[in-house]
N, C-alpha and C. Protein backbone atom coordinates (compact mmCIF):
# COMPACT_ATOMS: atom_id res chain seq x y z
N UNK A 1 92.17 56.81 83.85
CA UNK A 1 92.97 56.32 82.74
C UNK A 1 94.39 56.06 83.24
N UNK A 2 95.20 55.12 82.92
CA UNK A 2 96.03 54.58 82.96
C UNK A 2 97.56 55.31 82.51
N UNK A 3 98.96 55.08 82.92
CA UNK A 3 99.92 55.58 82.43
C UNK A 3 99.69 55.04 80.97
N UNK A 4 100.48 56.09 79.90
CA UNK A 4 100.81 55.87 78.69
C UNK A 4 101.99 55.27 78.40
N UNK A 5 102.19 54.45 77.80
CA UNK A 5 103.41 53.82 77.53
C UNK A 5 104.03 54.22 76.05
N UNK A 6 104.96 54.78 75.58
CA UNK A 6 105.94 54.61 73.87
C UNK A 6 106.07 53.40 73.46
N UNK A 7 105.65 53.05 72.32
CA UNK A 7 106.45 52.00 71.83
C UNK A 7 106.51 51.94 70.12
N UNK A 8 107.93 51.13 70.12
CA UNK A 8 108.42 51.23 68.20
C UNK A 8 108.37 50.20 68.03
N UNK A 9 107.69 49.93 66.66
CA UNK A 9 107.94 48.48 65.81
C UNK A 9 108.23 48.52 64.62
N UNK A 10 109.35 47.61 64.55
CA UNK A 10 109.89 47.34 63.29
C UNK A 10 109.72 45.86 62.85
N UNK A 11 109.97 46.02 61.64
CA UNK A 11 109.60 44.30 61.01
C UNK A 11 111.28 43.93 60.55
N UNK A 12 111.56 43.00 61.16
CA UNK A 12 113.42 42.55 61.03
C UNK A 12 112.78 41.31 59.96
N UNK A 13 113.53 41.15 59.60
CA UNK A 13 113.76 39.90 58.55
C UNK A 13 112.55 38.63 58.34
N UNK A 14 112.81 38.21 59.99
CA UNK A 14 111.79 37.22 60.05
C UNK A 14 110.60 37.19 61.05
N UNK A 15 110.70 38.71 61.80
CA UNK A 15 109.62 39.05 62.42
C UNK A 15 109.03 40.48 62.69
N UNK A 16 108.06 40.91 63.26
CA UNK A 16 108.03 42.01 63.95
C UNK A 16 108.84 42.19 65.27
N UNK A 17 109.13 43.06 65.75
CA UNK A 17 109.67 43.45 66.81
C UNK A 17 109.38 44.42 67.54
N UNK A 18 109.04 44.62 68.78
CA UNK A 18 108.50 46.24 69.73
C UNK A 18 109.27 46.26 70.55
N UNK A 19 109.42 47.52 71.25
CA UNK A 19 109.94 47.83 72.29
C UNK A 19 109.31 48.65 72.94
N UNK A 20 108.99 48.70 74.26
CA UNK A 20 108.88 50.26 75.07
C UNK A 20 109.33 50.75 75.82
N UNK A 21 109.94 52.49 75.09
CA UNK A 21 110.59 52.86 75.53
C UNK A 21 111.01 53.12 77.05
N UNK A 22 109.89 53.27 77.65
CA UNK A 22 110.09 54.11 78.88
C UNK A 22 109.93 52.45 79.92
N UNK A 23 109.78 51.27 79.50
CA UNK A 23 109.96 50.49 80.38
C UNK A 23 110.73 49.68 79.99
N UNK A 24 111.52 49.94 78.79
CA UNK A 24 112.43 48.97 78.57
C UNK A 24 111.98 47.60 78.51
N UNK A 25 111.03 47.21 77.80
CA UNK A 25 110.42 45.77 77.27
C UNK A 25 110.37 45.62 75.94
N UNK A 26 110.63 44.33 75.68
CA UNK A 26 110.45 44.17 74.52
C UNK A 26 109.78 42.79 74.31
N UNK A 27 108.90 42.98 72.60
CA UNK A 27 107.97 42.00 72.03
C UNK A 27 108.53 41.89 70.84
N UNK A 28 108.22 40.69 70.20
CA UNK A 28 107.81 40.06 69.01
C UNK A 28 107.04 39.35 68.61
N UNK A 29 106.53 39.13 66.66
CA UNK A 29 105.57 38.34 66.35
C UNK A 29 105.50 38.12 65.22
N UNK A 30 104.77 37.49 64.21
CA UNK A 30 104.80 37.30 63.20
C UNK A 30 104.05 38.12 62.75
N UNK A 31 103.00 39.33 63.29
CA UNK A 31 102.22 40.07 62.16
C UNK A 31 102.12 41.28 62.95
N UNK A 32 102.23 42.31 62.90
CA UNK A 32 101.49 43.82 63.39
C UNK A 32 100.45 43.37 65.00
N UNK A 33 99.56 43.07 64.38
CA UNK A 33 98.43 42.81 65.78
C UNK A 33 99.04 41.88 66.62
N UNK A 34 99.77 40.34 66.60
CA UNK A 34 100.81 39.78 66.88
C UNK A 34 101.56 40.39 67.80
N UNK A 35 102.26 41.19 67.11
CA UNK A 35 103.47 42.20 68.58
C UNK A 35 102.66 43.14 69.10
N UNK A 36 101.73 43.57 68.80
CA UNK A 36 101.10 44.20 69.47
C UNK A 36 100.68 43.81 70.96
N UNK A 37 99.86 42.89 70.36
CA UNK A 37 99.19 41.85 71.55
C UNK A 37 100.52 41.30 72.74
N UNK A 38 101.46 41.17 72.01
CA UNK A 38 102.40 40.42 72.80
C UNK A 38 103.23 41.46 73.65
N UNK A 39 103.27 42.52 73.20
CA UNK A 39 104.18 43.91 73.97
C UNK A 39 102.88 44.29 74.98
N UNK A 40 101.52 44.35 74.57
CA UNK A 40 100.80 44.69 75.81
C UNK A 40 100.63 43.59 77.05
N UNK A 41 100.79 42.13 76.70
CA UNK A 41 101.18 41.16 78.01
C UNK A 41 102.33 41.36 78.50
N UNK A 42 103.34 41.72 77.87
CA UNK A 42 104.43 42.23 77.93
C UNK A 42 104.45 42.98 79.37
N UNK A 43 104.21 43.91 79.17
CA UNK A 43 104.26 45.21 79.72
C UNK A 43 102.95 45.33 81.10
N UNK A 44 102.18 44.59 80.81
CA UNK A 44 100.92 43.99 82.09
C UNK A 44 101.73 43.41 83.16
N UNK A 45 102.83 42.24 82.35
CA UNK A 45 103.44 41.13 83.30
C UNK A 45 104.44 42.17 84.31
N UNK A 46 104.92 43.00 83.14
CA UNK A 46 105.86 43.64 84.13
C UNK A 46 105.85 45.01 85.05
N UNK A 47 104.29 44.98 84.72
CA UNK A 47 104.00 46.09 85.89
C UNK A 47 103.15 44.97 87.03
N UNK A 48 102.94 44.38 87.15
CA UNK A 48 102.34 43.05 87.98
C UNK A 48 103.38 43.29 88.76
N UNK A 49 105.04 42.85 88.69
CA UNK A 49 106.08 42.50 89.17
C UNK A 49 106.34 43.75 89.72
N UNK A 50 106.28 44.53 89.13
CA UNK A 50 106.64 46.40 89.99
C UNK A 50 105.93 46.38 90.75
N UNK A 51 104.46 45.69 90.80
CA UNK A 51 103.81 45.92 92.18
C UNK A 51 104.44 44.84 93.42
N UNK A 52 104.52 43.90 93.12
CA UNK A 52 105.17 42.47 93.87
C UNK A 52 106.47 43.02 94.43
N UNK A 53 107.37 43.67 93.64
CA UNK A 53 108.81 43.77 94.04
C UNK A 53 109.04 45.47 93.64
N UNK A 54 108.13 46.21 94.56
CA UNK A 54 108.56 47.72 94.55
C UNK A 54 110.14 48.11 94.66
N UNK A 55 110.41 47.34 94.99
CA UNK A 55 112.49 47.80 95.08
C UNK A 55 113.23 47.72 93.73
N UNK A 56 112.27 47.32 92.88
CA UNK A 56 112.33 46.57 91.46
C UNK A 56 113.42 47.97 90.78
N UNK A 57 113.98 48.45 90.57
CA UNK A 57 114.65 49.80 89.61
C UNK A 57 113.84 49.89 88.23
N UNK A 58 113.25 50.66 88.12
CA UNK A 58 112.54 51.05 86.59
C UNK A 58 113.50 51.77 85.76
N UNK A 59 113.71 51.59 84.46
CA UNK A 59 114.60 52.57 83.74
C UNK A 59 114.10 52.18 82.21
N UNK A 60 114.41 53.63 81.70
CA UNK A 60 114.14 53.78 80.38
C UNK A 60 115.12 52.85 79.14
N UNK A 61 114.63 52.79 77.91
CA UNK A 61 115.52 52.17 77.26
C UNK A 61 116.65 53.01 77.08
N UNK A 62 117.70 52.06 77.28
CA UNK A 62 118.97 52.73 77.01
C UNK A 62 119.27 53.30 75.88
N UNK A 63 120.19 54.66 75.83
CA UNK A 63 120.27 54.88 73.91
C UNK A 63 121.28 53.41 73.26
N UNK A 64 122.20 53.27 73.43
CA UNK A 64 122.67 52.10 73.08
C UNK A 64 121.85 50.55 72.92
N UNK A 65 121.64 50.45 74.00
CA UNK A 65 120.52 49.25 73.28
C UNK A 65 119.29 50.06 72.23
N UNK A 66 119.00 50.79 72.50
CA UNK A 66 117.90 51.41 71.07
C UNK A 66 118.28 51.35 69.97
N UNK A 67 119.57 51.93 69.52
CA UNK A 67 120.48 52.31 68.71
C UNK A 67 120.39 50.11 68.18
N UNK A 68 120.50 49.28 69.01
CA UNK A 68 120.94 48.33 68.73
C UNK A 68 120.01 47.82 68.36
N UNK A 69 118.70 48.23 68.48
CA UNK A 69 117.48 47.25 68.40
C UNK A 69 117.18 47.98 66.79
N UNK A 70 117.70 49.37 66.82
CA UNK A 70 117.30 50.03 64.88
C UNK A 70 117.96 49.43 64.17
N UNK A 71 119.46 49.01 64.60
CA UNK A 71 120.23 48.13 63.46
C UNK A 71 119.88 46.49 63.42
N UNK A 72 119.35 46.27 64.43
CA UNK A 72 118.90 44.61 64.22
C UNK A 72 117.66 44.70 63.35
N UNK A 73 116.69 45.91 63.70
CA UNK A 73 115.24 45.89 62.49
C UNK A 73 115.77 46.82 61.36
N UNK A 74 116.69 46.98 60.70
CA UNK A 74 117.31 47.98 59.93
C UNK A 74 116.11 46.77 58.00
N UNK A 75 115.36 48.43 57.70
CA UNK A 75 114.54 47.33 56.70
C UNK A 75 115.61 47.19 55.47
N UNK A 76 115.55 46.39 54.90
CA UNK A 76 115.79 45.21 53.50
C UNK A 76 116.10 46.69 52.66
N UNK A 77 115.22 47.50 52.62
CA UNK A 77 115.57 48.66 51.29
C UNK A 77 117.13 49.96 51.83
N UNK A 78 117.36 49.93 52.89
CA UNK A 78 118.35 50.88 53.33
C UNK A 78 119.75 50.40 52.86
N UNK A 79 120.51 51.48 52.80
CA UNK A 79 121.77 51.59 51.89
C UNK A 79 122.64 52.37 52.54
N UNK A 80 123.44 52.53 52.82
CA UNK A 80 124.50 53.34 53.58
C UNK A 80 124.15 54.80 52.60
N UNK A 81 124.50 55.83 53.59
CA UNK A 81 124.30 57.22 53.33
C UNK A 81 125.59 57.36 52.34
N UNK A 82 125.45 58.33 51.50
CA UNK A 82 126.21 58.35 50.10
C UNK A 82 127.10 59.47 50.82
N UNK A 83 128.07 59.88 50.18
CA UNK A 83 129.46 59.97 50.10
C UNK A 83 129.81 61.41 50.80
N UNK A 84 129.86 61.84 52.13
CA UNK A 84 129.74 62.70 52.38
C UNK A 84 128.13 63.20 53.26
N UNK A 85 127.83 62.22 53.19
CA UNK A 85 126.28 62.32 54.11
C UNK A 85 126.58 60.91 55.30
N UNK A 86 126.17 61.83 56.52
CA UNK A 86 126.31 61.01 57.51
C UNK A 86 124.77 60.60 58.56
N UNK A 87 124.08 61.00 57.88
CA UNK A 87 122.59 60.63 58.91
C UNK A 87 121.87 59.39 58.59
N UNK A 88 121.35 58.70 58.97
CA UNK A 88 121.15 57.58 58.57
C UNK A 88 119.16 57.86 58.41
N UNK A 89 118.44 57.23 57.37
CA UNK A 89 117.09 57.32 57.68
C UNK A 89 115.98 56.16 58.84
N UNK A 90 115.64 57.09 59.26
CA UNK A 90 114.58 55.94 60.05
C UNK A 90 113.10 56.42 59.53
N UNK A 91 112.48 55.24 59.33
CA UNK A 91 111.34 55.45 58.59
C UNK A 91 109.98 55.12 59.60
N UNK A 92 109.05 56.05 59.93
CA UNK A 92 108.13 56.15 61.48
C UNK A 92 107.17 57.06 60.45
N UNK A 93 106.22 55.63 60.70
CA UNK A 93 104.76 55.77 60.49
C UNK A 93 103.81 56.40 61.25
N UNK A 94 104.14 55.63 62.54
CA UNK A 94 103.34 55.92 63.70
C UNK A 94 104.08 55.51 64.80
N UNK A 95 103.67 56.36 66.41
CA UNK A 95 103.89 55.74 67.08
C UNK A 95 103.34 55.75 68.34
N UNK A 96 102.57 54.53 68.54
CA UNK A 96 101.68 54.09 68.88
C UNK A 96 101.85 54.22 70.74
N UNK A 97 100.86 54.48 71.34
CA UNK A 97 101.02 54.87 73.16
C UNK A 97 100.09 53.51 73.59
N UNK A 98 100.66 52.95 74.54
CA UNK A 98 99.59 51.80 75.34
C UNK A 98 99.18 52.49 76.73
N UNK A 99 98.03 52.16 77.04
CA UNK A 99 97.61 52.75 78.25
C UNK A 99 97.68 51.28 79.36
C-alpha cells in the first residue's frame, strides 16, 4: 500500500477546491467527485516529477498559505465572531486520505 496523502475541500463561490496538505498541491472542480478526481492526477503528476527530479524539495503546506486558501473557501453562511469572541469556525465533515 501506498503513502497516504491529507487533503481539504471546500466549495468557494464558484467551485470546489482541494488541497494536500503534506504535498502542497492543489485541485479544483465543479462538483465533489470533480476535485476529487482532479487532486488525485494532481498529486500522481507530482510524484512522477519527484521521481524524474529527486533534488526536487518536498514541503508541506505552509500555515499561511492554508490560512489563505480557508479565507478564499470561507462558506456564504459565516459571519464574523461576535463581540468579544475571537475564534473563527471551520466546518469539517470529513477528511479524506489518498493513497
Amino acid at each position: 500500500m501506498g503513502q497516504k496523502y491529507t487533503a481539504i475541500i471546500r466549495k468557494s463561490k464558484l467551485e470546489y477546491v482541494a488541497i494536500c496538505l503534506e504535498l502542497n498541491v492543489s485541485a479544483h472542480g465543479d462538483d465533489l467527485a470533480d476535485v476529487e478526481k482532479d487532486l488525485k492526477a494532481a498529486i500522481d503528476l507530482y510524484l512522477e516529477e519527484l521521481e524524474k527530479y529527486p533534488e526536487t524539495l518536498r514541503s508541506f503546506t505552509p500555515t499561511d498559505e492554508f490560512i489563505e486558501f480557508l479565507r478564499d473557501t470561507e462558506p456564504d453562511w459565516y459571519r464574523e465572531p461576535g463581540e468579544g469572541l475571537i475564534l473563527r469556525p471551520l466546518e469539517v465533515h470529513e477528511v479524506p486520505s489518498y493513497a
